[in-house]
N, C-alpha and C. Protein backbone atom coordinates (compact mmCIF):
# COMPACT_ATOMS: atom_id res chain seq x y z
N UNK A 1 29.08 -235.11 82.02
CA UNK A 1 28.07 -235.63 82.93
C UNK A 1 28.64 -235.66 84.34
N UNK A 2 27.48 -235.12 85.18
CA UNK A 2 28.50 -235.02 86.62
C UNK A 2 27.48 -236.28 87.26
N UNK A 3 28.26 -236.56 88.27
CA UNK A 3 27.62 -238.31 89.32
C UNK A 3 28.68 -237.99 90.62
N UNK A 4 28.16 -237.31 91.62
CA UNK A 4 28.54 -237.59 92.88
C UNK A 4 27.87 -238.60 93.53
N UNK A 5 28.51 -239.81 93.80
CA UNK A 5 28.32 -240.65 94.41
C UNK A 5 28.15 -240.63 96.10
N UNK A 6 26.96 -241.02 96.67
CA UNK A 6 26.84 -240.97 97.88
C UNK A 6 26.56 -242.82 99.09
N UNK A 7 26.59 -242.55 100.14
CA UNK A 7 26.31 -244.11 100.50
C UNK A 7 24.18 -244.52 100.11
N UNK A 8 23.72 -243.21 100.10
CA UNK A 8 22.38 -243.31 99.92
C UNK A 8 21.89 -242.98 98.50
N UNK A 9 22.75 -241.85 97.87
CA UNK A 9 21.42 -241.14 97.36
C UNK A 9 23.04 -241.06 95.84
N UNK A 10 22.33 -240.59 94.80
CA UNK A 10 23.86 -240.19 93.86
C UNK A 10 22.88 -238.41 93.59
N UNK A 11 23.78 -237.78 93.34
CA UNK A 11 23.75 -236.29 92.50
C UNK A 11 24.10 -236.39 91.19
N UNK A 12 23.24 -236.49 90.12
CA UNK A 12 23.30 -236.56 88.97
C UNK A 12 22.92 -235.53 87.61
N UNK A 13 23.01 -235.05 86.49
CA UNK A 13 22.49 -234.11 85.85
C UNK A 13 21.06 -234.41 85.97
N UNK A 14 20.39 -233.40 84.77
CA UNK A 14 18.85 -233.60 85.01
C UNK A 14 19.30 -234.01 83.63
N UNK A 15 18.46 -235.28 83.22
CA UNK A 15 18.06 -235.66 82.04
C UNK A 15 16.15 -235.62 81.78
N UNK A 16 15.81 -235.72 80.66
CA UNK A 16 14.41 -235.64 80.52
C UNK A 16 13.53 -236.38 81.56
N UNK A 17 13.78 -237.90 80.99
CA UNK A 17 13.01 -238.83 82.05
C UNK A 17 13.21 -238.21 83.77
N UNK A 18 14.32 -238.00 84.02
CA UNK A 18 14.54 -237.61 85.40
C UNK A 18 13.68 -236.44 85.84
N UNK A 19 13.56 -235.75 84.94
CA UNK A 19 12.67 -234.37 85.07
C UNK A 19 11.08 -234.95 85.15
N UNK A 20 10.99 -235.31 83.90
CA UNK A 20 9.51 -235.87 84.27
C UNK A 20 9.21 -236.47 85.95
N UNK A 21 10.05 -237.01 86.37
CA UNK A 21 9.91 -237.53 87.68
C UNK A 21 9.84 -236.35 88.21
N UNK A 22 10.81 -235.45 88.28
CA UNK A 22 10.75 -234.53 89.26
C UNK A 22 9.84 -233.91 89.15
N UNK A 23 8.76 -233.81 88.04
CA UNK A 23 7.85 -232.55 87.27
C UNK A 23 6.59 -233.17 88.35
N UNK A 24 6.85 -234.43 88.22
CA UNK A 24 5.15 -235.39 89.44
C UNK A 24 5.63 -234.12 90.79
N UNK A 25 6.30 -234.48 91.60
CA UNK A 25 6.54 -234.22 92.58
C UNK A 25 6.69 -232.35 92.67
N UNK A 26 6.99 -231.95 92.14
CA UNK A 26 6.60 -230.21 92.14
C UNK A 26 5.64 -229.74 91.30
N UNK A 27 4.67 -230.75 90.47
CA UNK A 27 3.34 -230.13 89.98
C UNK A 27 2.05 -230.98 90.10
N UNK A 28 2.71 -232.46 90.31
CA UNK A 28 1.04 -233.50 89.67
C UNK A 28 0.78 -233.65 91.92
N UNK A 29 1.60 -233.78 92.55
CA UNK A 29 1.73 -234.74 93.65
C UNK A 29 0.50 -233.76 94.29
N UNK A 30 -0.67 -234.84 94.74
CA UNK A 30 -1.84 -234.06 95.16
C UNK A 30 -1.35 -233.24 96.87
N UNK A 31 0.11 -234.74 97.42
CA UNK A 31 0.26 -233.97 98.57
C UNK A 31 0.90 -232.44 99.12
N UNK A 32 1.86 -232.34 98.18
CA UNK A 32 3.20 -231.32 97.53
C UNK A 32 3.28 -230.88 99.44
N UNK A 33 3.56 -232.04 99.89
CA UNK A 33 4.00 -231.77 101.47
C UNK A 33 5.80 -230.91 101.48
N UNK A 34 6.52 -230.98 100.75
CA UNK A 34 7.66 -230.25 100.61
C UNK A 34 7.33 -229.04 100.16
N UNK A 35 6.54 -228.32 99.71
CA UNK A 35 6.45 -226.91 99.57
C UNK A 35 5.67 -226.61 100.86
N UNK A 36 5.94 -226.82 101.49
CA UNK A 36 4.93 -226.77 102.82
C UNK A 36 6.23 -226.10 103.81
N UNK A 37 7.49 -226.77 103.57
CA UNK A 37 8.67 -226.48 104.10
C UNK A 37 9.90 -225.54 103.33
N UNK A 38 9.58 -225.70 101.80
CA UNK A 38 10.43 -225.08 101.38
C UNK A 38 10.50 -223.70 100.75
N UNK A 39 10.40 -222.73 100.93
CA UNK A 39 9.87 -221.85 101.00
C UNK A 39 8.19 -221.37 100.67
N UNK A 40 7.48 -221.84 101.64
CA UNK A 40 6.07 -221.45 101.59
C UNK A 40 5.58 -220.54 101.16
N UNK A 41 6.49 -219.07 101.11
CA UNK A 41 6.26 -217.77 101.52
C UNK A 41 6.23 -217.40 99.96
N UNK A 42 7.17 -218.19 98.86
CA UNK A 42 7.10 -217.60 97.58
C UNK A 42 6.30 -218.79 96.64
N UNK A 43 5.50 -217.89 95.93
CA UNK A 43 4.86 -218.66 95.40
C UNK A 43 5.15 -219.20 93.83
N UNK A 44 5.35 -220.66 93.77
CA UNK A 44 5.71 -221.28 92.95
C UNK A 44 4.63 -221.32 91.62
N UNK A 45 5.74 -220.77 90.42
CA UNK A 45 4.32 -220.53 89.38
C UNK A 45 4.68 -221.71 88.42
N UNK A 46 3.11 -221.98 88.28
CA UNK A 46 3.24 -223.61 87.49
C UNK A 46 3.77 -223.49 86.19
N UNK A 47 4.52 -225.02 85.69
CA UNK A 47 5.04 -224.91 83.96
C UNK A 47 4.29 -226.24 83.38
N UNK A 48 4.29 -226.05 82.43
CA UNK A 48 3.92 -227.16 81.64
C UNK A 48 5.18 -228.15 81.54
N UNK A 49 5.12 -229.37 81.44
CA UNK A 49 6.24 -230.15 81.66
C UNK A 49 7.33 -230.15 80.55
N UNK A 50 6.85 -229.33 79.56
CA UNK A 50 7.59 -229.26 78.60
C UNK A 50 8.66 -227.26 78.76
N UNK A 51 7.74 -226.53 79.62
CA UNK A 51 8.25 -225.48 80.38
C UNK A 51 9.13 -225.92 81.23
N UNK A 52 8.88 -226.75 82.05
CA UNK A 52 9.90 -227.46 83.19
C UNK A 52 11.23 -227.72 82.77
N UNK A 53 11.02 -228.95 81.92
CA UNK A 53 12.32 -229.38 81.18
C UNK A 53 13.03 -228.52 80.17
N UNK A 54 12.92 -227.61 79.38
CA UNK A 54 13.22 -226.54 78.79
C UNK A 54 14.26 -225.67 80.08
N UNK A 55 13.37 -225.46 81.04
CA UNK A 55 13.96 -224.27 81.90
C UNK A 55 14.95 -225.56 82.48
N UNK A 56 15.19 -226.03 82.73
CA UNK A 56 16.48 -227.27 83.50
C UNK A 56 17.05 -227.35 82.50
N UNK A 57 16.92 -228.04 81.80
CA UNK A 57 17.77 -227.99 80.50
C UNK A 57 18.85 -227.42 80.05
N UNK A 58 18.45 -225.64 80.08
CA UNK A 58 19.08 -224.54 79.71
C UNK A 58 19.31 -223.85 80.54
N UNK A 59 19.81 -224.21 82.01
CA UNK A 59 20.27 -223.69 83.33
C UNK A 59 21.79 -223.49 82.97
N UNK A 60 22.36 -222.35 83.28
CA UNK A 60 23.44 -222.15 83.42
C UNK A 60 24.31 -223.08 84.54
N UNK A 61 25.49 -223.39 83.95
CA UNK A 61 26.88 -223.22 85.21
C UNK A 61 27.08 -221.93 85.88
N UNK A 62 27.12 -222.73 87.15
CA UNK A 62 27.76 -221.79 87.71
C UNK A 62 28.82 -221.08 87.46
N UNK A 63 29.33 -222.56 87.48
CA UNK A 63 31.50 -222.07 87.27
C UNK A 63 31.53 -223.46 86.14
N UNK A 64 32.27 -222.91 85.19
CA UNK A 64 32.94 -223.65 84.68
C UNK A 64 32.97 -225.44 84.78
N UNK A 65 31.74 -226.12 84.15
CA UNK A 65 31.58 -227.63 84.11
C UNK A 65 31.12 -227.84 86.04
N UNK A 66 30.48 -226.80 86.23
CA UNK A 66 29.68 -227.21 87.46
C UNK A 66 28.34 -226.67 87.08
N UNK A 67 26.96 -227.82 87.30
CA UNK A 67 25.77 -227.23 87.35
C UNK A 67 25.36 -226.58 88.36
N UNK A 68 24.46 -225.56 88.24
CA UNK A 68 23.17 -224.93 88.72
C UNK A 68 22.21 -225.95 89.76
N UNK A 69 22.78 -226.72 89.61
CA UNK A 69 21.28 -228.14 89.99
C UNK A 69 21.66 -229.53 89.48
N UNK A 70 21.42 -230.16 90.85
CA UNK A 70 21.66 -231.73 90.14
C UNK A 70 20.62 -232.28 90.80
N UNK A 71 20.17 -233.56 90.31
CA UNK A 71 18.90 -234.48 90.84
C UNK A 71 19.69 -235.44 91.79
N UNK A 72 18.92 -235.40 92.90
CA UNK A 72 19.07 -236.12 93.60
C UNK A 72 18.18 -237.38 93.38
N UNK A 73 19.02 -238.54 93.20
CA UNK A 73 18.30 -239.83 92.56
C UNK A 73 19.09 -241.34 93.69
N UNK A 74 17.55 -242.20 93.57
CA UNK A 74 17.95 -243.18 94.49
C UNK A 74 16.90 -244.17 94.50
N UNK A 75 17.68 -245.50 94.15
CA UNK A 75 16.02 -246.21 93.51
C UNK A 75 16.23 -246.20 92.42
N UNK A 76 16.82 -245.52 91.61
CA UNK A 76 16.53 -245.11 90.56
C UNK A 76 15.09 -244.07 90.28
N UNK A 77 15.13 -243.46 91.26
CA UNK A 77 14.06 -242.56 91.38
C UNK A 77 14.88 -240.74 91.58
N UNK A 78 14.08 -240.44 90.94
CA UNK A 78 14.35 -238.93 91.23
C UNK A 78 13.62 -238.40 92.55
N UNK A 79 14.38 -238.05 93.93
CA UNK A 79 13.65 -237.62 94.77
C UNK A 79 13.67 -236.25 95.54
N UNK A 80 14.51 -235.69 94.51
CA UNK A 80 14.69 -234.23 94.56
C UNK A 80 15.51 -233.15 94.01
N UNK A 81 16.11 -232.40 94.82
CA UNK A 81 17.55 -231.98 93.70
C UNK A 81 18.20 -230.89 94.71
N UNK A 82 19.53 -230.53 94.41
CA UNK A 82 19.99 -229.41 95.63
C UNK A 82 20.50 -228.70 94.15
N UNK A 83 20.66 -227.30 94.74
CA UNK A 83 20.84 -226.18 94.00
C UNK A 83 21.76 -225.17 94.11
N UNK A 84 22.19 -223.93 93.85
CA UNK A 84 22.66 -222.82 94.22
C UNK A 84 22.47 -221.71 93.29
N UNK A 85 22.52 -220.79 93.60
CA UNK A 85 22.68 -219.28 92.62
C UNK A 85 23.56 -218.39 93.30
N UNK A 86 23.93 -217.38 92.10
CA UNK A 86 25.01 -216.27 92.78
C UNK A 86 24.41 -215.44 93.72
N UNK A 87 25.05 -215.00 94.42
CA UNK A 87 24.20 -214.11 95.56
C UNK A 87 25.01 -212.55 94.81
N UNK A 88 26.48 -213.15 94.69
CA UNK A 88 27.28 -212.18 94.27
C UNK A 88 28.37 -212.57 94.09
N UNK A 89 28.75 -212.87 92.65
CA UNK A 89 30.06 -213.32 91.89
C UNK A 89 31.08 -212.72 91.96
N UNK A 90 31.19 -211.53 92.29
CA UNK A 90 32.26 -210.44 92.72
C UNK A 90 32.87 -211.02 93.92
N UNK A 91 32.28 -211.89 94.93
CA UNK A 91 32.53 -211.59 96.20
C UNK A 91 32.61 -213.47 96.25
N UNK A 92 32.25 -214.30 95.83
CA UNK A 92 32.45 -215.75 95.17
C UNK A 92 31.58 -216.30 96.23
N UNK A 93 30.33 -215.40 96.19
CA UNK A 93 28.60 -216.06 97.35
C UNK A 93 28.00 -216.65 96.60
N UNK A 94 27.96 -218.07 97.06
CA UNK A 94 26.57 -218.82 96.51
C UNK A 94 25.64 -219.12 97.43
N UNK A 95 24.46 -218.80 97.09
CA UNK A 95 23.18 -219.68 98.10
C UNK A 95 22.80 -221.14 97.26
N UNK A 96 22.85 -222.06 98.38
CA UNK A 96 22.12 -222.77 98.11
C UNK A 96 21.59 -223.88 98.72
N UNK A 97 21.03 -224.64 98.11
CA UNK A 97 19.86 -225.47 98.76
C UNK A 97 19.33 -227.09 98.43
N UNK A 98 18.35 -227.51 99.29
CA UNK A 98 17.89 -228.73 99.35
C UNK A 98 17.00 -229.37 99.25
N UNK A 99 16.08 -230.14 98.24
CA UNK A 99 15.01 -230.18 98.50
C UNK A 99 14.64 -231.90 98.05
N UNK A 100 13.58 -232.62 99.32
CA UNK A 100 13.62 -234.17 98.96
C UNK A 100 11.94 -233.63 99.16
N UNK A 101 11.39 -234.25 97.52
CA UNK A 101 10.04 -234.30 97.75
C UNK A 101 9.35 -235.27 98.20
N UNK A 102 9.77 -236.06 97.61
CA UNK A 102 9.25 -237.66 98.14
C UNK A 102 9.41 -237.89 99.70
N UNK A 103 8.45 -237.94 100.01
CA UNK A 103 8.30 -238.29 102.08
C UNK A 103 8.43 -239.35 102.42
N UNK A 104 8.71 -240.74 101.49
CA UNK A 104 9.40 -241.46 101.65
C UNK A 104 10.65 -241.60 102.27
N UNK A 105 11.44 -240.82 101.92
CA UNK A 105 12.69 -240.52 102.24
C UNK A 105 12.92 -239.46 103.10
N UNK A 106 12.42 -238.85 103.56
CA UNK A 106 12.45 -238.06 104.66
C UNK A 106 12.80 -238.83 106.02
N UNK A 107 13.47 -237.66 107.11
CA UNK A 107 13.86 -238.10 108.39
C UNK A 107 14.98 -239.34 108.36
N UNK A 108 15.38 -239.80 106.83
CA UNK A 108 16.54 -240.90 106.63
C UNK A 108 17.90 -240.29 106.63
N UNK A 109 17.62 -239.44 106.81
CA UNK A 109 19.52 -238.66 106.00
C UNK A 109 19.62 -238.41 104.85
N UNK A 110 18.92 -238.91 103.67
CA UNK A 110 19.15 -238.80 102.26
C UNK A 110 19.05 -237.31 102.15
N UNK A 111 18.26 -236.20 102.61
CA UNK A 111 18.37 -234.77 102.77
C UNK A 111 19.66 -234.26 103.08
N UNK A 112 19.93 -235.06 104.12
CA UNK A 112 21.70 -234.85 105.03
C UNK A 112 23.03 -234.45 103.66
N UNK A 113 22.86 -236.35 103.42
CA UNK A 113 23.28 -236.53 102.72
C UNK A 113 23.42 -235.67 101.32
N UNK A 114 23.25 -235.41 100.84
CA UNK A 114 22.60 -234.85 99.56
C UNK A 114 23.11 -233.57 100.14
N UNK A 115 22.83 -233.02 100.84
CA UNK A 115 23.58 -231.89 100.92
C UNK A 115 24.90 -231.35 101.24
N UNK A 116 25.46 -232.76 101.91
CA UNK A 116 26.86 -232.44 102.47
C UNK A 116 27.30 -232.54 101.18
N UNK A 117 27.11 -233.73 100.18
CA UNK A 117 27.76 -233.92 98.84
C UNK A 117 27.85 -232.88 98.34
N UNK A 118 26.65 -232.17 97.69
CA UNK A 118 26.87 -230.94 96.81
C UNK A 118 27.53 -229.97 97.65
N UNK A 119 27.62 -229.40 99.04
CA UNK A 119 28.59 -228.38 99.62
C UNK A 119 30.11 -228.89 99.20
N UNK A 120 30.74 -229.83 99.43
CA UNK A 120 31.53 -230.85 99.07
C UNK A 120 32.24 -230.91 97.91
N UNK A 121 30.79 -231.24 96.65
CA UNK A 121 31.28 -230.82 95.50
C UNK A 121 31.43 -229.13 95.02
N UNK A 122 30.79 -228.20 95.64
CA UNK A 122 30.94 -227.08 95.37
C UNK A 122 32.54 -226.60 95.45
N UNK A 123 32.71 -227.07 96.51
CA UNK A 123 34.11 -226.39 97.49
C UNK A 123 35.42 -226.91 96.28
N UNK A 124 35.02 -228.32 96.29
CA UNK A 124 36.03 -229.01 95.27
C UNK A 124 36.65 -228.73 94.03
N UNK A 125 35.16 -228.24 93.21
CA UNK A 125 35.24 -227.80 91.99
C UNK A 125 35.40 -226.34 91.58
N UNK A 126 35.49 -225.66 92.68
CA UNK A 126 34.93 -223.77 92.44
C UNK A 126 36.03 -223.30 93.40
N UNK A 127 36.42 -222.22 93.45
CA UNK A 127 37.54 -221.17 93.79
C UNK A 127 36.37 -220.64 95.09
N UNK A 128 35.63 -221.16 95.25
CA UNK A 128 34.31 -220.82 96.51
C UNK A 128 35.07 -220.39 97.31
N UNK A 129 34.89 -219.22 98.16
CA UNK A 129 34.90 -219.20 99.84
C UNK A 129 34.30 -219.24 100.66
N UNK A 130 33.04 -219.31 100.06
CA UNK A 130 31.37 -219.11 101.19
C UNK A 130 30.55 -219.61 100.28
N UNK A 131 30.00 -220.43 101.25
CA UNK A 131 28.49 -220.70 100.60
C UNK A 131 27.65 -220.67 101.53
N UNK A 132 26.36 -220.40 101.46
CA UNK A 132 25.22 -219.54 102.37
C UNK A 132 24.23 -220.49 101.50
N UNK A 133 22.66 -220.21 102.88
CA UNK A 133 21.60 -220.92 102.58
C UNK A 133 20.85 -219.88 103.37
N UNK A 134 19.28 -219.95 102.90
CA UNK A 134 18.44 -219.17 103.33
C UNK A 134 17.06 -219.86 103.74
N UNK A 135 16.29 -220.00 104.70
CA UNK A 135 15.23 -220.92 105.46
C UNK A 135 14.23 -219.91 106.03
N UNK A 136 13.52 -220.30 106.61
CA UNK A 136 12.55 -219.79 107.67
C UNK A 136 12.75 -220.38 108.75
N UNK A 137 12.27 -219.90 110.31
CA UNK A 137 12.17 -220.70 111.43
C UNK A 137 11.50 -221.82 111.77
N UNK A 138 10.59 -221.83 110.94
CA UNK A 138 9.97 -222.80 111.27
C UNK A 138 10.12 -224.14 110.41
N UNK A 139 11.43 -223.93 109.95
CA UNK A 139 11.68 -225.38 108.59
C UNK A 139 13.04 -225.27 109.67
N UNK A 140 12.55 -226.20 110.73
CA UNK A 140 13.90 -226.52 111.63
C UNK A 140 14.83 -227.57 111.38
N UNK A 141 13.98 -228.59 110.62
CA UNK A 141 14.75 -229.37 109.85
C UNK A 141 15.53 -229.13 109.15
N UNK A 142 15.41 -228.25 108.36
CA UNK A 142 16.46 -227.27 107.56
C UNK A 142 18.22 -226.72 108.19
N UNK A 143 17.14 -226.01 109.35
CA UNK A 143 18.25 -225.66 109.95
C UNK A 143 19.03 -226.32 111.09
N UNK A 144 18.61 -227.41 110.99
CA UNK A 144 19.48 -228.36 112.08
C UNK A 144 20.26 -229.26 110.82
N UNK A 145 19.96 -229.69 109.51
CA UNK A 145 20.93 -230.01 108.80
C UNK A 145 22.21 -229.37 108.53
N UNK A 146 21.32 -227.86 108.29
CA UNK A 146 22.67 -226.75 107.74
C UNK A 146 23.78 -226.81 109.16
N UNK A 147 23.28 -226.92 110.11
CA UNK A 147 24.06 -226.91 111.42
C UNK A 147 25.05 -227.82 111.75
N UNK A 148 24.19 -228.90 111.29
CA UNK A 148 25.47 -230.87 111.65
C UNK A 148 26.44 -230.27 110.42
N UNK A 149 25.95 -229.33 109.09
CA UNK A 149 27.34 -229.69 108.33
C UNK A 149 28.04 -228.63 108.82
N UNK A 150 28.22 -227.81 109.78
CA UNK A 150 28.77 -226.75 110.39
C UNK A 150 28.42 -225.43 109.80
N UNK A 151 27.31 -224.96 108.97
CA UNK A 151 27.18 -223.84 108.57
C UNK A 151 26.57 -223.13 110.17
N UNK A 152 26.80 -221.40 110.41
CA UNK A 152 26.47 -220.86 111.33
C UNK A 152 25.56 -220.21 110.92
N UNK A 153 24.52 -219.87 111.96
CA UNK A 153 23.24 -218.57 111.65
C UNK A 153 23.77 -216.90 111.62
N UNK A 154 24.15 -216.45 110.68
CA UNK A 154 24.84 -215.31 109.97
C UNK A 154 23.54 -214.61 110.42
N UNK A 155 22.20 -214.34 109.85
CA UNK A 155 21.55 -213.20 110.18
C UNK A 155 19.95 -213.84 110.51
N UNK A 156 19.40 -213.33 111.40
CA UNK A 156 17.99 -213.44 111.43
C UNK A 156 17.30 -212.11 111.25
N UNK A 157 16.33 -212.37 110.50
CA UNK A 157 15.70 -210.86 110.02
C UNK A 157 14.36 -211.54 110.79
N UNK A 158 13.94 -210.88 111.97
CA UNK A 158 12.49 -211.32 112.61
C UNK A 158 11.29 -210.88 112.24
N UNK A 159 10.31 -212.09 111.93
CA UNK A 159 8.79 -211.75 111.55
C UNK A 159 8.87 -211.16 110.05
N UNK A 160 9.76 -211.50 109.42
CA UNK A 160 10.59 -211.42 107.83
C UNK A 160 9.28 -212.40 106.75
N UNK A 161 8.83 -213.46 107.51
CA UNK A 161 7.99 -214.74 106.25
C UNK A 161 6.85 -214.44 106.70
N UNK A 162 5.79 -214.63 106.11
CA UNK A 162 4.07 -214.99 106.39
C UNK A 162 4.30 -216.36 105.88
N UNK A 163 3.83 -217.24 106.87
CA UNK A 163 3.55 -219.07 106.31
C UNK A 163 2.07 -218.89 107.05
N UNK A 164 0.96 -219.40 106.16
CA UNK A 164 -0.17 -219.44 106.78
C UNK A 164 -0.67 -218.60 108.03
N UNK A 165 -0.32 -217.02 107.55
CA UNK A 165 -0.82 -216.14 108.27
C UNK A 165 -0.25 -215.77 109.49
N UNK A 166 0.80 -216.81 109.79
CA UNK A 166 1.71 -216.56 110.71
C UNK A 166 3.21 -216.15 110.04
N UNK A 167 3.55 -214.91 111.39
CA UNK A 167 5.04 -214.52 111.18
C UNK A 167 6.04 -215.40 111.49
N UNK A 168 7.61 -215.33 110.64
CA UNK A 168 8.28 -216.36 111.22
C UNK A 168 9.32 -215.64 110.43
N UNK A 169 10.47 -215.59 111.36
CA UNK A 169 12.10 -214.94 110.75
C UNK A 169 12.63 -215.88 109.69
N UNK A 170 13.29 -214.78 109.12
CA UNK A 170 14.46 -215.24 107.97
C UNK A 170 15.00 -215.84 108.35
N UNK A 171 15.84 -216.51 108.10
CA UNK A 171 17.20 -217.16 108.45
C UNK A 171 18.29 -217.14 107.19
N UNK A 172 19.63 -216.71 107.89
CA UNK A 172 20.64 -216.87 106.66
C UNK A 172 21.89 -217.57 107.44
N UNK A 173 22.03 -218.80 106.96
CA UNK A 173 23.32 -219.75 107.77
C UNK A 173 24.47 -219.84 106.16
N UNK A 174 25.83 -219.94 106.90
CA UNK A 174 26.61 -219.96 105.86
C UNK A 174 27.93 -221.01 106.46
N UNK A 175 29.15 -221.20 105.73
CA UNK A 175 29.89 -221.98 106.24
C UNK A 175 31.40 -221.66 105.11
N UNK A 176 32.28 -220.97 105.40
CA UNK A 176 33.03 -220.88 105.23
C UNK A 176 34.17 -221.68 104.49
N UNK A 177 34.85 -221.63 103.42
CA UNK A 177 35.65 -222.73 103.11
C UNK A 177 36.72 -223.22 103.98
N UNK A 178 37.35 -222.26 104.88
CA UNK A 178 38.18 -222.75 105.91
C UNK A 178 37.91 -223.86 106.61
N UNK A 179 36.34 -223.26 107.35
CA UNK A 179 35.82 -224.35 107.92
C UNK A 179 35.09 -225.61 107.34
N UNK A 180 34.91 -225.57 106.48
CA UNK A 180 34.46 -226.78 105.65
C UNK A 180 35.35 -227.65 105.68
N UNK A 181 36.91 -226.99 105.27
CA UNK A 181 38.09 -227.75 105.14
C UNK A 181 38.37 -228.28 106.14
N UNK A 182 38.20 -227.56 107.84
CA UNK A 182 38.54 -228.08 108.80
C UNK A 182 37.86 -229.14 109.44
N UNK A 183 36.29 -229.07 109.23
CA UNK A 183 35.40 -230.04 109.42
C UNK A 183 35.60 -231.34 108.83
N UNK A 184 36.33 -231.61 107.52
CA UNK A 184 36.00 -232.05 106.47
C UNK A 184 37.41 -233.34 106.41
């Protein structure tokens, strides 16, 4: 069982109940104001909650006694989860990411937070040298987090997303283990 402890928020496995929470907030929540920001552009195909938890469940490690995904929980509430996947295991690239559904907690840091931890725990636990994240321009929030933890804007691919009929560039920010270490 992994538990990164934070001053706000903990990173924890996904257990059932926890999922069910998370399952409100990426399928029942009439507002689903976080897919609004988190990638708009791909479209999220619905599961049955018993599809949901199945597919979490049976998520691979990354590396060796590190998950794929942990819930971000606080309150004792599940209010989101940060992630990663291989970009390319040959080369030891992970993307990954952040997501607080609950708007409760927004604009607090618990997003911040939550993400410095899992970069943190990535670096700690994994032979990592890079880890990378991928956004749109217009999820500036995004990219002013990835920025305070020192990741840099590696590539913009322009007029790359359609969000509501409007164009808006890629973004790919990354952050180095050197510099993580040096920041850190």
């Amino acid at each position: 069982m992994v538990k990164v402890t934070g001053k706000k928020i903990e990173l924890i496995n996904a257990t059932e109940d926890l999922l069910d929470k998370l399952y409100y907030w990426r399928f029942e929540d009439t507002q689903q104001e976080a897919k609004k920001w988190n990638g708009p552009y791909i479209p999220e195909v619905w599961l049955s909650k018993e599809q949901h938890r199945k597919k979490w469940l049976e998520e691979k490690e990354i590396a060796k006694g590190v998950p794929a995904s942990l819930i971000i929980s606080t309150d004792d509430k599940a209010i989101g989860y940060v992630g990663a996947y291989w970009v390319d295991p040959h080369t030891n690239w992970l993307e990954t990411g952040v997501v607080v559904y609950d708007t409760d907690y927004w604009n607090s840091g618990y997003g911040s937070e939550a993400y410095r931890l899992w970069i943190n725990f990535l670096f700690t636990y994994t032979d990592l040298h890079r880890l990378g994240m991928s956004t749109w321009s217009g999820n500036r929030r995004m990219m002013k987090v990835a920025e305070r933890l020192g990741m840099n804007e590696e590539a913009r691919i322009r007029k790359a997303r359609i969000v509501e009929g409007h164009y808006y560039d890629a973004i790919k920010m990354g952050i180095l283990r050197e510099e993580w270490t040096a920041r850190n």
